[in-house]
Structures are given as C-alpha cells and as structure tokens.
Protein backbone atom coordinates (compact mmCIF):
# COMPACT_ATOMS: atom_id res chain seq x y z
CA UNK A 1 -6.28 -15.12 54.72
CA UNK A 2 -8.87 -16.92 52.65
CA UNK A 3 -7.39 -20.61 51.03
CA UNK A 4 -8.02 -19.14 47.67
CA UNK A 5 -6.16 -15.82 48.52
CA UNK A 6 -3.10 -18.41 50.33
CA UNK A 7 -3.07 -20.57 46.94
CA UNK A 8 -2.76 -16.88 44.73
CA UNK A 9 -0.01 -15.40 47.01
CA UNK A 10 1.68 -18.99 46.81
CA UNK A 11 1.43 -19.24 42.99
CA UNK A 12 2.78 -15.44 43.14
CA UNK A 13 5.79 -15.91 45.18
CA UNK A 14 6.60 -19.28 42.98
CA UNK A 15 6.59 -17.47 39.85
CA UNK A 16 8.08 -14.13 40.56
CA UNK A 17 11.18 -15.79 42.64
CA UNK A 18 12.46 -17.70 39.76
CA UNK A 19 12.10 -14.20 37.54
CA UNK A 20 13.21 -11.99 40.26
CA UNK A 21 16.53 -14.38 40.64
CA UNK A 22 17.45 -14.67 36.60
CA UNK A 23 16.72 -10.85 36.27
CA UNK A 24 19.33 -10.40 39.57
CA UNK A 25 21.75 -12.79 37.71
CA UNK A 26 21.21 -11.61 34.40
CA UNK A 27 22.22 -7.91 35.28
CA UNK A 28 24.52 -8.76 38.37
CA UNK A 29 22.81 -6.00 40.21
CA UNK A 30 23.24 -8.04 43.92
CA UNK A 31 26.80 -7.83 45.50
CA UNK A 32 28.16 -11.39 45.63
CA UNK A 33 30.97 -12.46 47.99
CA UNK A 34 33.23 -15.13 46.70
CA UNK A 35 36.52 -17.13 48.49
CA UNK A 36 38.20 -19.01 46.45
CA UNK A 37 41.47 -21.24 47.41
CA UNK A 38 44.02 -20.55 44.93
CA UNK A 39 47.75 -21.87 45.90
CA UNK A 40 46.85 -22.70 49.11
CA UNK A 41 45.87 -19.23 49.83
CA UNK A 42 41.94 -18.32 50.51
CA UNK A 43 41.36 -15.12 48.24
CA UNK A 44 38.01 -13.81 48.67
CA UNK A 45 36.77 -10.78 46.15
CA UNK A 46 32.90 -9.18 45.95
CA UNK A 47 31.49 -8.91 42.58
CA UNK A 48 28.95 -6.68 41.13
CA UNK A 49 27.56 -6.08 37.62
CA UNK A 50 29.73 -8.81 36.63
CA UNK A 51 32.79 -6.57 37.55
CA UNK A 52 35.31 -7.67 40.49
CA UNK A 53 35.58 -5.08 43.38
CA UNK A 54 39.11 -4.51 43.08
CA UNK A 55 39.11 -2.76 46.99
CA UNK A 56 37.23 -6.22 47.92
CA UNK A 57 39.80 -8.45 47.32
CA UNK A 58 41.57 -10.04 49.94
CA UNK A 59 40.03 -7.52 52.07
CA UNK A 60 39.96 -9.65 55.00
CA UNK A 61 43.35 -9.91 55.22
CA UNK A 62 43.51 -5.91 56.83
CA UNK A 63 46.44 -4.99 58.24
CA UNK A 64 49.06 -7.64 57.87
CA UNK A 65 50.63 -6.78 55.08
CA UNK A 66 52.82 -10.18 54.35
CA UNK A 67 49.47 -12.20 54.17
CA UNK A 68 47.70 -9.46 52.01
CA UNK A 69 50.43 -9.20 49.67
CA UNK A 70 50.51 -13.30 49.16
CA UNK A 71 46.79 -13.03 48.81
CA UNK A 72 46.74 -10.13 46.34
CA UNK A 73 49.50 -11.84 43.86
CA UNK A 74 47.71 -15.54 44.22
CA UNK A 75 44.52 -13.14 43.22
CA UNK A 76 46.00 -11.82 40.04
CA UNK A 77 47.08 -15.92 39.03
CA UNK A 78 43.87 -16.90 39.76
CA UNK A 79 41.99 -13.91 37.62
CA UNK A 80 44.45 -15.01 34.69
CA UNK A 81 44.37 -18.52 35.00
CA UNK A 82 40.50 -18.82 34.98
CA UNK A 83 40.33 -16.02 31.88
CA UNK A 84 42.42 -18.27 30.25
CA UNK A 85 40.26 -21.35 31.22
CA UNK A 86 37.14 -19.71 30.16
CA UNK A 87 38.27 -19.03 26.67
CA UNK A 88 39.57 -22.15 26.39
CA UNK A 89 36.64 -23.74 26.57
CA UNK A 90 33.99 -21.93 25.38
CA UNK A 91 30.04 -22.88 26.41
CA UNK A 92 26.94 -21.14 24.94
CA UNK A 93 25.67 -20.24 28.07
CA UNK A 94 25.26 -16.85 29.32
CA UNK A 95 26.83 -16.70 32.57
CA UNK A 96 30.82 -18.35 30.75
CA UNK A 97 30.59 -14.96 28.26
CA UNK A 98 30.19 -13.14 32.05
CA UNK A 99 32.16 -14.66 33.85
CA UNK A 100 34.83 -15.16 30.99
CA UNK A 101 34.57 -11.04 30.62
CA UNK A 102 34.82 -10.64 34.33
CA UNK A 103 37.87 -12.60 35.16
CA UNK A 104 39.68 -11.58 31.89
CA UNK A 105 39.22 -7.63 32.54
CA UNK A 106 40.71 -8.30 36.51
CA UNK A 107 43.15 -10.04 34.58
CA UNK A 108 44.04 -7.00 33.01
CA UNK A 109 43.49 -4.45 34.91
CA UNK A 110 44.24 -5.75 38.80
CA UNK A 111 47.66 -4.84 40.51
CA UNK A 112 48.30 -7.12 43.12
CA UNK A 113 50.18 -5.31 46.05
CA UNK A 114 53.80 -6.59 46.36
CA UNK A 115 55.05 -5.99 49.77
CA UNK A 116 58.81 -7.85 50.80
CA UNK A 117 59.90 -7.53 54.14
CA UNK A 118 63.01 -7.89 55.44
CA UNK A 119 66.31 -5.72 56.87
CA UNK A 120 67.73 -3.17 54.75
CA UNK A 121 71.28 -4.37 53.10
CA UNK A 122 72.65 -1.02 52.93
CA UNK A 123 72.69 1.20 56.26
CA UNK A 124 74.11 5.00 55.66
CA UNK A 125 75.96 6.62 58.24
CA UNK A 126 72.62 8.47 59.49
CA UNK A 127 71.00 5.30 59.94
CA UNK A 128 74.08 3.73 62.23
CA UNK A 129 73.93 7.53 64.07
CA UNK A 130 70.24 6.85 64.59
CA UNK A 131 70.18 3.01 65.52
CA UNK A 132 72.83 3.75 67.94
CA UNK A 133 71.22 7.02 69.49
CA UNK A 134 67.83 4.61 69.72
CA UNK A 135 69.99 1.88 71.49
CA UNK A 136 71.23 4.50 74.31
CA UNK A 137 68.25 5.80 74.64
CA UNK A 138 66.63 2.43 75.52
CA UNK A 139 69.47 1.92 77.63
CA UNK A 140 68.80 5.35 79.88
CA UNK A 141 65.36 4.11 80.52
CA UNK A 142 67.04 1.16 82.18
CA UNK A 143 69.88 2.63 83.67
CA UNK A 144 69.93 6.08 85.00
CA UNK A 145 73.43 5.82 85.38
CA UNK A 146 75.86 8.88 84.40
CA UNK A 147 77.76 6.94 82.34
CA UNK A 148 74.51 6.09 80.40
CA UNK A 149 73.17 9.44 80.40
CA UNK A 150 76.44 10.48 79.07
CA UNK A 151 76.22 7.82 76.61
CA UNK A 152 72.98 8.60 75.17
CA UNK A 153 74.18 12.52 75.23
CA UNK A 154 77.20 11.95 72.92
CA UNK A 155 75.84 9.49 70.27
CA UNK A 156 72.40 11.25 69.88
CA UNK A 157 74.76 14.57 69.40
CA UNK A 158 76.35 12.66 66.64
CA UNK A 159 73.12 11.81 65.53
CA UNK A 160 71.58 15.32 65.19
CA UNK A 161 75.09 16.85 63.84
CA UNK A 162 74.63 14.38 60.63
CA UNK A 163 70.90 15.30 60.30
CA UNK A 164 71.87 18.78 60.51
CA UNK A 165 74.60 18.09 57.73
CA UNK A 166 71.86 16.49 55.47
C-alpha cells in the first residue's frame, strides 16, 4: 500500500471506530456480558438493547439449583437496589436514563427462582411403604439371603397394596 493510501485507511479507521462504538452504545445492538458481586454472590446477566436477558442471568450457575436460586434472588436485590440508585441521583447523561430504564424494568418484571431444600416434615403412609420397600431392596442387592428376599417381598407388597388403594 502506498503511504498516502496507509495515512487515508488510518484516518478512516480513527474516525469511523469512535462512530461505529457510540452508534453500538447508543442503540445497544452488541450483546454485553456483565458479573456483578452483589451480597457476596457473583451474578452475571447479558444485556441487549438496553434490556437484561432474563434466561442470561446467573446462567452459569447450571444445574445446581441451591447456588442458582441464591444467585437469582441476590439478582432481583441488585436490579432494585441500583433502579433505586439511579433515580436517586439523576445525571443528564444518556447512558443513567438507559441504564436507569434497564435495571428498573428487571426490577419489575424478573422472578428470581426460589428453590429450598431440605427433608419433607410430613411423610404419608405411602411414603413410609415406599422408603421401606427402597431400604429392602438395597438390602437384597447385598444380601441374597431368604430372609432378605422375604423381607423385600412383604414390605414392597405393602407398598403396592397402598398404591393400589390410592
């Protein structure tokens, strides 16, 4: 390439970066990926078109359901607290009236998943017929004794009896 060509494409890429970026931030067209620590909890959340991805947040946290739960409630906090933030102090700049409207819609509109784990207080009759059918089951597997075998037979026959009744 010629030097006068390399100063043109140069001057070019200066010029249309800056433009290229403000029209990108301006209309929020570019996915962004955010993590933000909020009670001690990392909660990342994609935004696009100055809307959050509500399936994005605390995405990472896939299958365990304890973790994603804490996430998704210290999410909604976080939405709320920064709406609230934002229109407390107001700025004339365009990116607070985005941001404000982003975080107070998720404020709004996100349902954080509550999940609470733990052993069941009440236990029917069906569910002690089942637990104990499970535990002599186990037990045969073990011990191929007759007594076990004979074990397993009669409280698994209870079990399907009160099944049958239901």
């Amino acid at each position: 390439m010629d030097p006068i060509g390399a100063i043109f494409a140069s001057i070019v890429d200066v010029i249309s970066n800056p433009i290229s970026q403000r029209f990108a931030d301006v209309t929020g067209t570019q996915l962004q990926s955010v993590v933000v620590e909020h009670q001690g909890i990392q909660v990342p959340y994609s935004y696009q078109l100055w809307k959050i991805q509500p399936k994005s947040v605390c995405h990472s946290y896939g299958n365990n359901v304890e973790d994603f739960s804490r996430c998704t409630v210290a999410a909604k906090s976080m939405f709320t607290e920064a709406c609230q933030h934002l229109q407390d102090k107001p700025a004339g700049d365009w990116r607070h009236t985005k941001l404000q409207n982003m975080y107070c819609t998720a404020a709004v509109s996100y349902q954080p998943t509550v999940a609470n784990i733990g052993w069941s207080s009440d236990t029917s009759p069906l569910d002690e017929a089942r637990t104990a059918c499970n535990l002599a089951i186990a037990e045969l597997v073990g011990n191929p004794d007759p007594a076990a075998r004979q074990r397993k037979k009669t409280t698994c026959d209870k079990y399907d009896a009160l099944k049958a009744a239901q």
